[in-house]
C-alpha atoms as a PDB file:
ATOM      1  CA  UNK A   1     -27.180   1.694   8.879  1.00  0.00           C
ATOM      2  CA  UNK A   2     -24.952   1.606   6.106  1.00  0.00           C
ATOM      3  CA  UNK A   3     -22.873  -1.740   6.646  1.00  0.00           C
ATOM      4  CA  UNK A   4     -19.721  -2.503   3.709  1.00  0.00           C
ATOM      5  CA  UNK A   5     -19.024  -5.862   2.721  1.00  0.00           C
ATOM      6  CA  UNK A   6     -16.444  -8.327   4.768  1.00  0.00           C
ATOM      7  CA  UNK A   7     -13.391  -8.312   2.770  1.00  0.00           C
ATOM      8  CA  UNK A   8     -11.529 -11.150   1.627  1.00  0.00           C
ATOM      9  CA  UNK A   9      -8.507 -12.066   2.942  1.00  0.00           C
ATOM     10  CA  UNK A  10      -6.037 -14.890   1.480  1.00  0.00           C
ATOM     11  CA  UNK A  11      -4.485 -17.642   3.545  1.00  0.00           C
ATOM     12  CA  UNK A  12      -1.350 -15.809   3.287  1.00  0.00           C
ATOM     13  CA  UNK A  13      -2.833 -12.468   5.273  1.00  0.00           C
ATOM     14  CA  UNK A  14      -4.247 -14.648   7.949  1.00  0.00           C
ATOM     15  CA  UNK A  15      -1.085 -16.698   8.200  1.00  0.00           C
ATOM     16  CA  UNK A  16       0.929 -13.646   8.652  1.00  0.00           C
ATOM     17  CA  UNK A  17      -1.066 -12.061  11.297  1.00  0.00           C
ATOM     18  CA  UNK A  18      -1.087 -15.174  13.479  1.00  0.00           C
ATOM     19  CA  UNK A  19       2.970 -14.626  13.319  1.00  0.00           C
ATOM     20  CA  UNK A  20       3.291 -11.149  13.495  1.00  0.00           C
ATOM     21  CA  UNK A  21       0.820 -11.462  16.790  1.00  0.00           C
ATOM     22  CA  UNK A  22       3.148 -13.919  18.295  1.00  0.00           C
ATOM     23  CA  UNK A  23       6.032 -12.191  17.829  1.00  0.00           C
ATOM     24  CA  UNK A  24       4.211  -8.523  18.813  1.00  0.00           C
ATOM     25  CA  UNK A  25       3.225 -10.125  21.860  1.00  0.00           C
ATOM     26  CA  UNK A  26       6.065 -11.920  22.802  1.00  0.00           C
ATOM     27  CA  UNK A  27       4.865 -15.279  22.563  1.00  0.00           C
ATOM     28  CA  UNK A  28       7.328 -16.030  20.116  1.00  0.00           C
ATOM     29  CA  UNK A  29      10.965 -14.460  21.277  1.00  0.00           C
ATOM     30  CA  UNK A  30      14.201 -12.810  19.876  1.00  0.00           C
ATOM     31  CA  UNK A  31      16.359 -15.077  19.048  1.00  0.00           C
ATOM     32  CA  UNK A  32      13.988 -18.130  19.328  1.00  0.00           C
ATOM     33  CA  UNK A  33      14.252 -20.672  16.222  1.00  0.00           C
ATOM     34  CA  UNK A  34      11.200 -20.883  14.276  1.00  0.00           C
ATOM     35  CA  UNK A  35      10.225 -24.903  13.507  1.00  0.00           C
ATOM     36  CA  UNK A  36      11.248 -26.129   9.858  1.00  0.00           C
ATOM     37  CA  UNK A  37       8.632 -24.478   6.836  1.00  0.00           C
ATOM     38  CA  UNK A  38       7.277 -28.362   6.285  1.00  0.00           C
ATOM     39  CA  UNK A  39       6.352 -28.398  10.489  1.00  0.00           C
ATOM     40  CA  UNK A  40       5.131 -25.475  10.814  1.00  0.00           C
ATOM     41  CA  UNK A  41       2.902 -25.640   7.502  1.00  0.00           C
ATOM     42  CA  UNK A  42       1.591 -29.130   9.151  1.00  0.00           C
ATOM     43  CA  UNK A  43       0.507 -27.431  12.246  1.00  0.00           C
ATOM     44  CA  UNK A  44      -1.340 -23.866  10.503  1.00  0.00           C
ATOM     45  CA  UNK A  45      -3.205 -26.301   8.079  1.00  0.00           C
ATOM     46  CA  UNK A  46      -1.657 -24.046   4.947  1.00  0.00           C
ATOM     47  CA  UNK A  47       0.495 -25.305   2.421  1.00  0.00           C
ATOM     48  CA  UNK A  48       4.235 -24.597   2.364  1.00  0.00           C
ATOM     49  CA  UNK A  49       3.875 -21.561  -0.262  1.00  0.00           C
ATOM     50  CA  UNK A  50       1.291 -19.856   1.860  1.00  0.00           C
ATOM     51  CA  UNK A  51       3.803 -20.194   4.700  1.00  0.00           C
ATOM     52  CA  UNK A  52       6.897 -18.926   2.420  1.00  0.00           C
ATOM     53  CA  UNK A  53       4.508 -16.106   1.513  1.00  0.00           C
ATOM     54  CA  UNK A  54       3.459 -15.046   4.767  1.00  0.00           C
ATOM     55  CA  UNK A  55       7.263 -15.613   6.364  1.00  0.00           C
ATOM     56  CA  UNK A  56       8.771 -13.723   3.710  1.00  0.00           C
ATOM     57  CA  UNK A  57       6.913 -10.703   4.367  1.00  0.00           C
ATOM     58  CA  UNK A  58       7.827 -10.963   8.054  1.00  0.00           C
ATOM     59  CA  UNK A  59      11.506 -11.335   6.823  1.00  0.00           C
ATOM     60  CA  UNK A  60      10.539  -7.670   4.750  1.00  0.00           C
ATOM     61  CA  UNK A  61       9.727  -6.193   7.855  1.00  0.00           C
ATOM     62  CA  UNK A  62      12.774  -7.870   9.847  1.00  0.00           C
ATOM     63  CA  UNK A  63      10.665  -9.610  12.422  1.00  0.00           C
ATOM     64  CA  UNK A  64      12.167 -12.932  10.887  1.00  0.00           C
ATOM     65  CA  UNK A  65      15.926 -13.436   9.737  1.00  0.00           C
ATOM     66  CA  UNK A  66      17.185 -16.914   7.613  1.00  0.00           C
ATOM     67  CA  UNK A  67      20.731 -17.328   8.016  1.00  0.00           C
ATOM     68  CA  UNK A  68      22.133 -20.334   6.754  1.00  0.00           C
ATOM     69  CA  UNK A  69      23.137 -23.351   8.549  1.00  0.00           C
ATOM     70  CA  UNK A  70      21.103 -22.193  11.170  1.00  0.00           C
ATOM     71  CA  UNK A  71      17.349 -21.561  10.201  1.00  0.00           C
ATOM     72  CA  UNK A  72      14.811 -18.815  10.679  1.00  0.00           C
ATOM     73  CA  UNK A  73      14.717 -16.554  13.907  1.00  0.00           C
ATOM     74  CA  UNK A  74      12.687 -14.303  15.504  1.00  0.00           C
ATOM     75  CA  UNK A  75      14.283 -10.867  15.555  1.00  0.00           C
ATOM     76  CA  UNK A  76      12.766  -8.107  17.975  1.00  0.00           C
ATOM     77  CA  UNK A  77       9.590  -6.107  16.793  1.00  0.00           C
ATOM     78  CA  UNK A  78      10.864  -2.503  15.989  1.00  0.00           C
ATOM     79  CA  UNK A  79       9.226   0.615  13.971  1.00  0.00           C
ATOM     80  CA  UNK A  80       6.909  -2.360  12.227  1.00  0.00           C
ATOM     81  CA  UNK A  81       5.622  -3.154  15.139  1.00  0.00           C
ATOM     82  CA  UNK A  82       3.498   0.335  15.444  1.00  0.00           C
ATOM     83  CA  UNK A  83       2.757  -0.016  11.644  1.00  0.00           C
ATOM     84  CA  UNK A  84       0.749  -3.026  12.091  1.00  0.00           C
ATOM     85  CA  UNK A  85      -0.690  -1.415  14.949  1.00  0.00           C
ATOM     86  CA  UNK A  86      -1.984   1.741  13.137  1.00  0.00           C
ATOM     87  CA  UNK A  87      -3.550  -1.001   9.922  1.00  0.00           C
ATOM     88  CA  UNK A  88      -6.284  -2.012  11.837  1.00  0.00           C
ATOM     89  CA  UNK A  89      -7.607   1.200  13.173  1.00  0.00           C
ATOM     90  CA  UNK A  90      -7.709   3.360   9.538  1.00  0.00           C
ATOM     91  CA  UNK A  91     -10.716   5.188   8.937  1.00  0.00           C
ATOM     92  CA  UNK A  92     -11.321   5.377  12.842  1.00  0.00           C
ATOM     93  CA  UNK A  93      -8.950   6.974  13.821  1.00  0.00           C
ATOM     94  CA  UNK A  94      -8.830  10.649  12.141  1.00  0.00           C
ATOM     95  CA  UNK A  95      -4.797  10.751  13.417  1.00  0.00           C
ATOM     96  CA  UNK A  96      -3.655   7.733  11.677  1.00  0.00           C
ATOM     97  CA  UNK A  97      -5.183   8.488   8.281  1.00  0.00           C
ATOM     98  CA  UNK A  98      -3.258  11.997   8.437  1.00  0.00           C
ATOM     99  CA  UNK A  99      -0.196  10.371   9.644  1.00  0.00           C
ATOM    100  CA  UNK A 100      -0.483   7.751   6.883  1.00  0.00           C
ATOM    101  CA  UNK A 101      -1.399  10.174   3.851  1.00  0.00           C
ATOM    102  CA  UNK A 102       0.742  12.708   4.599  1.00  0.00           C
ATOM    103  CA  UNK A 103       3.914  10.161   5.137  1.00  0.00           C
ATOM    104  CA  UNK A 104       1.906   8.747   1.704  1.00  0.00           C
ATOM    105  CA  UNK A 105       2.211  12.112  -0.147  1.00  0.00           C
ATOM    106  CA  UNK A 106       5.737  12.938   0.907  1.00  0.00           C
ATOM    107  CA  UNK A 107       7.034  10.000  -0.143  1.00  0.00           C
ATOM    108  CA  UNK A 108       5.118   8.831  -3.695  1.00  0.00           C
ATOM    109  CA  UNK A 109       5.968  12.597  -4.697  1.00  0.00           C
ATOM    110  CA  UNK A 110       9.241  11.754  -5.070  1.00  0.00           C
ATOM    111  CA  UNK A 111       9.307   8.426  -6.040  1.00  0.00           C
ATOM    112  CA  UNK A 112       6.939   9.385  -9.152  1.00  0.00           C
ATOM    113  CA  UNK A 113       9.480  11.978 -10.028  1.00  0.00           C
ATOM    114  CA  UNK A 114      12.352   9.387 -10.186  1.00  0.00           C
ATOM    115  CA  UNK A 115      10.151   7.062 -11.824  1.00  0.00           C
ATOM    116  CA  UNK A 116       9.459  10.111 -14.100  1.00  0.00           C
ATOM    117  CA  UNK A 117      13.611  10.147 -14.786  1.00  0.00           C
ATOM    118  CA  UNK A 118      14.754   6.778 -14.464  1.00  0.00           C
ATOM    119  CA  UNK A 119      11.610   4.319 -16.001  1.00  0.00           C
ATOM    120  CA  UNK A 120      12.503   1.105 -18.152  1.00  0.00           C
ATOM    121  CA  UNK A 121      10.269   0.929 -21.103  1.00  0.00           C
ATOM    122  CA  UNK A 122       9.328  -2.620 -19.664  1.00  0.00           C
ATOM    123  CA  UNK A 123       8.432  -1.232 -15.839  1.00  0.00           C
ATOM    124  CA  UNK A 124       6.019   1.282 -18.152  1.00  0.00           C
ATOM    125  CA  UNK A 125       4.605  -1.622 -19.978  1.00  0.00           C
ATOM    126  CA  UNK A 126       4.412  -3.336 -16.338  1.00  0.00           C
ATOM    127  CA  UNK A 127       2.596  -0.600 -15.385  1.00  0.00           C
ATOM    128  CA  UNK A 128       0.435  -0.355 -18.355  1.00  0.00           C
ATOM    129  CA  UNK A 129      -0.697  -3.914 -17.599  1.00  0.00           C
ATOM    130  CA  UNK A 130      -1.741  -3.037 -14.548  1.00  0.00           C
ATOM    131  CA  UNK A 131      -4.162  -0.062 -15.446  1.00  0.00           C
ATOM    132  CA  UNK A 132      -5.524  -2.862 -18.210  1.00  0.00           C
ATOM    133  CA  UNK A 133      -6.391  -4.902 -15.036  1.00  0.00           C
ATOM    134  CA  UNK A 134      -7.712  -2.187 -13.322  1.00  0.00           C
ATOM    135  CA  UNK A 135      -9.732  -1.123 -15.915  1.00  0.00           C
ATOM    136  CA  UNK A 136     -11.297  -5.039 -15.693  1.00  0.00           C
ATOM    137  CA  UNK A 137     -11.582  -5.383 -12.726  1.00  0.00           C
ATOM    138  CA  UNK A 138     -14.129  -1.898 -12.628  1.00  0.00           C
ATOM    139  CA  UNK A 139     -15.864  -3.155 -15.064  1.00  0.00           C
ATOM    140  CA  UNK A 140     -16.615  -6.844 -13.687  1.00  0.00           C
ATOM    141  CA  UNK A 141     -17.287  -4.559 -10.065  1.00  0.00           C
ATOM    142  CA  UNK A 142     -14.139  -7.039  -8.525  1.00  0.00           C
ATOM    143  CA  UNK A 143     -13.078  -4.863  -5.857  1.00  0.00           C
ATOM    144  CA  UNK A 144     -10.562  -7.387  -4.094  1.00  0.00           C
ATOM    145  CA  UNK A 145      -8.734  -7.733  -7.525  1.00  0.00           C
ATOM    146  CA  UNK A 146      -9.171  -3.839  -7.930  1.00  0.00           C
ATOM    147  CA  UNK A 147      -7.669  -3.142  -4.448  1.00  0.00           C
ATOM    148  CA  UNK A 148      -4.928  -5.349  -5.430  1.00  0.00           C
ATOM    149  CA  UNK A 149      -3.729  -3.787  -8.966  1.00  0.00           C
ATOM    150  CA  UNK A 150      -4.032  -0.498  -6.875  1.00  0.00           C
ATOM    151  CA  UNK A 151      -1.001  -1.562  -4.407  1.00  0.00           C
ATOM    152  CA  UNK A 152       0.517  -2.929  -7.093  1.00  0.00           C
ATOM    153  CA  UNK A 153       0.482   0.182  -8.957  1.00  0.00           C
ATOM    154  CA  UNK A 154       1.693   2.183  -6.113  1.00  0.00           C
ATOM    155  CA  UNK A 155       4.550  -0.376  -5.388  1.00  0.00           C
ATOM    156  CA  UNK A 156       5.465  -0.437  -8.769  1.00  0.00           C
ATOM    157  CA  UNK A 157       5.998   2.929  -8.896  1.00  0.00           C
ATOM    158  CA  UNK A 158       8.170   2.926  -6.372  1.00  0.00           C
ATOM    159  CA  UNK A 159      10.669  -0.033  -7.924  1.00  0.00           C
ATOM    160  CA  UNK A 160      10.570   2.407 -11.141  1.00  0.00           C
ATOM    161  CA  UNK A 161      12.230   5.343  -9.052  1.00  0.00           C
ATOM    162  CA  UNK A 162      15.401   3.078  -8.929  1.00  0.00           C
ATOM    163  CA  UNK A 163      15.914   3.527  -5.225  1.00  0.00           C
ATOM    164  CA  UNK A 164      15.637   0.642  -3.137  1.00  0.00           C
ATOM    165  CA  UNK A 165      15.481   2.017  -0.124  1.00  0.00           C
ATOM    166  CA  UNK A 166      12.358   3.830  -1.409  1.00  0.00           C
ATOM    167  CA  UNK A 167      11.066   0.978  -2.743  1.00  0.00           C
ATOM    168  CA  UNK A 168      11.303  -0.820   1.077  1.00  0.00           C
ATOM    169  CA  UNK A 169       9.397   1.271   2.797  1.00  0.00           C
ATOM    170  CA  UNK A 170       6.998   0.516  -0.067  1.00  0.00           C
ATOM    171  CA  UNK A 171       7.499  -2.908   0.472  1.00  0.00           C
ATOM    172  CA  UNK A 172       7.293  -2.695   4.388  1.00  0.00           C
ATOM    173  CA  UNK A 173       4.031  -1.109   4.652  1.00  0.00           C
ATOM    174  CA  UNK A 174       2.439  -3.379   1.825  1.00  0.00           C
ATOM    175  CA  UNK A 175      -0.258  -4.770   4.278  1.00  0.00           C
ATOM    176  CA  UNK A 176      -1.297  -1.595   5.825  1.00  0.00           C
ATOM    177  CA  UNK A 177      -1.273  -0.009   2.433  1.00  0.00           C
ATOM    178  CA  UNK A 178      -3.567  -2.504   0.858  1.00  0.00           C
ATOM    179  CA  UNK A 179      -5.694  -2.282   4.206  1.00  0.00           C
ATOM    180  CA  UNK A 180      -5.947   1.887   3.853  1.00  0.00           C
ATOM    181  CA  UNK A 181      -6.995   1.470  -0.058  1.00  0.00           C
ATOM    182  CA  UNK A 182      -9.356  -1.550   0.469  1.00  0.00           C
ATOM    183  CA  UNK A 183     -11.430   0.568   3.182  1.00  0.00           C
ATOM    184  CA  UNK A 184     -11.296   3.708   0.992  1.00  0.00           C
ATOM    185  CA  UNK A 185     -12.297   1.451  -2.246  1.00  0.00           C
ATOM    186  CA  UNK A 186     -15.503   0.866  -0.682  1.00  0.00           C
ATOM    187  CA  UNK A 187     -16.624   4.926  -0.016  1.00  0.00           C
ATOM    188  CA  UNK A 188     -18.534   5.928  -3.379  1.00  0.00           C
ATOM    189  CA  UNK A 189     -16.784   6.407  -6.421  1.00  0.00           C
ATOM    190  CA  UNK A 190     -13.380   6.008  -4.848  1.00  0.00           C
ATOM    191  CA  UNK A 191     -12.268   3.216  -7.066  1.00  0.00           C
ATOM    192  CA  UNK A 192     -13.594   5.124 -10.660  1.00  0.00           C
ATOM    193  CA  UNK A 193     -11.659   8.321  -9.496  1.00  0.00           C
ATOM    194  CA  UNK A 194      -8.133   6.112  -8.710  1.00  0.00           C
ATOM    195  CA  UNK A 195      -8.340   4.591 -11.798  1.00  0.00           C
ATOM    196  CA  UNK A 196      -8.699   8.142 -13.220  1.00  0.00           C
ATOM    197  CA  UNK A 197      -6.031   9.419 -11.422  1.00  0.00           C
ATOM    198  CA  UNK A 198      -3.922   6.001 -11.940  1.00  0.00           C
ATOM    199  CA  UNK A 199      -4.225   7.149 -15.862  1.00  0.00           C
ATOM    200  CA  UNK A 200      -2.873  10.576 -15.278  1.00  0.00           C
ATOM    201  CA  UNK A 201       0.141   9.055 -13.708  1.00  0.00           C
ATOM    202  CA  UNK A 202       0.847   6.765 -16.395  1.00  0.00           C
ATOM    203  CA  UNK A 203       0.377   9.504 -18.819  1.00  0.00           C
ATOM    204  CA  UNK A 204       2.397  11.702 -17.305  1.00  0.00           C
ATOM    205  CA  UNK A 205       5.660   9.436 -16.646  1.00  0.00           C
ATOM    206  CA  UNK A 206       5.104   7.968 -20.278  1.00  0.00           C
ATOM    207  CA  UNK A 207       5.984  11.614 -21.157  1.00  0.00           C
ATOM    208  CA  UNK A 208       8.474  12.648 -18.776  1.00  0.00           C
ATOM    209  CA  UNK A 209       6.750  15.165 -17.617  1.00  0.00           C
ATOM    210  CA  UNK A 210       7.790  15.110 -13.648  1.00  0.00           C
ATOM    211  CA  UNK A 211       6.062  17.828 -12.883  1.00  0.00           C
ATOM    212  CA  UNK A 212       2.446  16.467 -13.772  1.00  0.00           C
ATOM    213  CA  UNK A 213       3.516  13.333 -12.754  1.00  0.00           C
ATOM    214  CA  UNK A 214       4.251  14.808  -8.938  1.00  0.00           C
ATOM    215  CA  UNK A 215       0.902  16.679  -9.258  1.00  0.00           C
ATOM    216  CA  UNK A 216      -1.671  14.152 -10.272  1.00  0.00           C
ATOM    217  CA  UNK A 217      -0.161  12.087  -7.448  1.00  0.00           C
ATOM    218  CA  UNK A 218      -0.704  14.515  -4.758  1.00  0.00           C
ATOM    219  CA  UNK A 219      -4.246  15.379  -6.533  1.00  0.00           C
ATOM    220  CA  UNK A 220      -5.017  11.369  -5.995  1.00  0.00           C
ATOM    221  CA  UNK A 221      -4.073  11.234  -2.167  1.00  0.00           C
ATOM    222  CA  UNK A 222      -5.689  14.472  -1.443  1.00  0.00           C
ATOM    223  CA  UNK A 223      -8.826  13.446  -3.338  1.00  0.00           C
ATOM    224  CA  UNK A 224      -9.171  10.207  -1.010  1.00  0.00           C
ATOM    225  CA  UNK A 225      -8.392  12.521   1.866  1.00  0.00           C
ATOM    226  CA  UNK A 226     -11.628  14.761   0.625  1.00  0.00           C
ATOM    227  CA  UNK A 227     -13.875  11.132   0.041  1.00  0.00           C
ATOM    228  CA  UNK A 228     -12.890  10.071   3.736  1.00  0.00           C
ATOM    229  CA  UNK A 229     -13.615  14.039   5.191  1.00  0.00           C
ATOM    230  CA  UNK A 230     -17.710  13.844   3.041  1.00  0.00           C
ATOM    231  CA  UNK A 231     -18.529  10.480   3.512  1.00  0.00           C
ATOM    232  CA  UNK A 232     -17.096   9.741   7.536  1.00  0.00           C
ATOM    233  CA  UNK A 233     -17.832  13.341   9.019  1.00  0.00           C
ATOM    234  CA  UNK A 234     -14.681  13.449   9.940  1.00  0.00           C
ATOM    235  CA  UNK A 235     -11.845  16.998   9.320  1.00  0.00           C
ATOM    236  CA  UNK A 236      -8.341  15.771   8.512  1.00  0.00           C
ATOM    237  CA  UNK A 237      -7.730  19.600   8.109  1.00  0.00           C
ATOM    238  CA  UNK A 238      -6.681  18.811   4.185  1.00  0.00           C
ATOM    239  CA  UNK A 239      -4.882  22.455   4.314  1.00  0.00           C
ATOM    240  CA  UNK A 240      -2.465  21.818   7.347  1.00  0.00           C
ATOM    241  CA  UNK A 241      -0.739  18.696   5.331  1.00  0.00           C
ATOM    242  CA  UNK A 242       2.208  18.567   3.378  1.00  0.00           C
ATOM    243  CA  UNK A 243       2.057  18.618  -0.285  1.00  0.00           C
ATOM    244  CA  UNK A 244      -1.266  20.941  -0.502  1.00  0.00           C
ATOM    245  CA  UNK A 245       1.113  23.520  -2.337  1.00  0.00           C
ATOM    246  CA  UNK A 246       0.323  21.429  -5.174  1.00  0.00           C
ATOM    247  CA  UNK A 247      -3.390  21.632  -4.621  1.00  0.00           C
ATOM    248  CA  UNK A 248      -2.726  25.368  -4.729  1.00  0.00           C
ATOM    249  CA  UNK A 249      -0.545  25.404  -7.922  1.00  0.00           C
ATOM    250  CA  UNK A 250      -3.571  23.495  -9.721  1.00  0.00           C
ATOM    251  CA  UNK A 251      -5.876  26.278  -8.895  1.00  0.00           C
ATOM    252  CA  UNK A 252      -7.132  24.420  -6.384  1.00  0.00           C
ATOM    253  CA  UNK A 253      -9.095  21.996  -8.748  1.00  0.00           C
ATOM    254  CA  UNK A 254      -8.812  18.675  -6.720  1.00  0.00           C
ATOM    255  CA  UNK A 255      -9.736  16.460  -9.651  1.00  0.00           C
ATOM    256  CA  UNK A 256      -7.814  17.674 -12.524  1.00  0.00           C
ATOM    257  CA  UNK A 257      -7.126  14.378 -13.992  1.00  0.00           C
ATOM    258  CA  UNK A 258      -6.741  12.913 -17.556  1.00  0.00           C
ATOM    259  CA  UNK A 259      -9.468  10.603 -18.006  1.00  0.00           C
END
């Protein structure tokens, strides 16, 4: 029995899933006034910055509003709710990694585009950094640091398209994205190939070529679609979801990448 290695989680992570389980569950209501950050710290056993980090990504998802004068509330779980839901099961469940790639694919393919049109020669640098990270972290074998420079690269790309509203749904699925890539990271040469593919992006935008740019992406989701299908047994039916045109285009050469 091939059994991966328990991944790390900060205090943050497991602060925010004791909240978001309250609130899911209904423990902790709409409307319902959440004890000051100091109080609350006291009672978790985390420090006030793991708290702020934890409650500010339940703010992202608008499970938790601050208005001032008044304090932080609990607003009702909505389309979040089934995010969460889905994190936990990836790599199980055949219908959530389709669901999740294919609302992946649709989604980066136009945000690299923008990012293609509308990148700051300091978000490129940004970006740059991260690859030099990347590239570190592969060679030290850090996967927790590697599976973090990946969301960050993916999140990144979306604050370089310019359009925030892209950039929050980014931002709102942050946990379940970093769950999907650290479970992929740890199938066989998935984290050489992103890095790989990470390169071609960079490339790619760095020459304003949207076109590449929207192909090496698709290439990279579709290439952790094939990993998951060889090494779980499992058929996603690759040519049923969106964004295989691309696949197509490329003469069907899934790993066309600049290395």
């Amino acid at each position: 029995m091939n059994i991966g290695p328990i991944q790390k989680t900060t205090a943050a992570s497991r602060v925010f899933q004791v909240l978001y389980e309250m609130i899911a569950s209904g423990r902790l209501r709409r409307g319902e006034k959440m004890p000051p950050q100091d109080v609350l710290a006291r009672q978790l056993g985390v420090s006030r910055n793991t708290l702020r980090e934890a409650v500010n990504k339940l703010s992202a998802m608008g499970l938790l509003v601050s208005r001032q004068g008044i304090g932080t509330t609990v607003e009702s779980p909505g389309p979040g709710s089934y995010l969460a839901s889905l994190s936990g099961r990836f790599l199980l469940d055949p219908l959530s990694v389709r669901e999740f790639v294919e609302a992946r694919i649709s989604i980066e393919r136009i945000t690299v585009k923008l990012a293609v049109e509308r990148a700051q020669p300091q978000q490129l640098t940004r970006l740059r950094n991260i690859l030099k990270d990347q590239q570190k972290a592969l060679q030290e074998d850090d996967k927790p640091s590697f599976i973090g420079q990946d969301t960050a690269f993916h999140l990144t790309l979306a604050e370089m398209s310019g359009n925030r509203v892209l950039q929050k749904f980014l931002e709102t699925i942050h946990d379940m994205l970093q769950r999907f890539i650290g479970e992929v990271s740890q199938l066989p040469g998935a984290i050489e190939d992103a890095f790989a593919f990470h390169s071609s992006i960079v490339h790619a935008i760095a020459g304003r070529d949207a076109a590449a740019a929207e192909r090496q992406i698709a290439l990279h989701l579709f290439d952790v679609v094939k990993r998951i299908e060889s090494n779980l047994g499992v058929d996603l039916h690759r040519s049923t979801l969106h964004g295989f045109d691309l696949l197509q285009e490329s003469g069907g050469k899934e790993r066309t990448r600049r290395r």
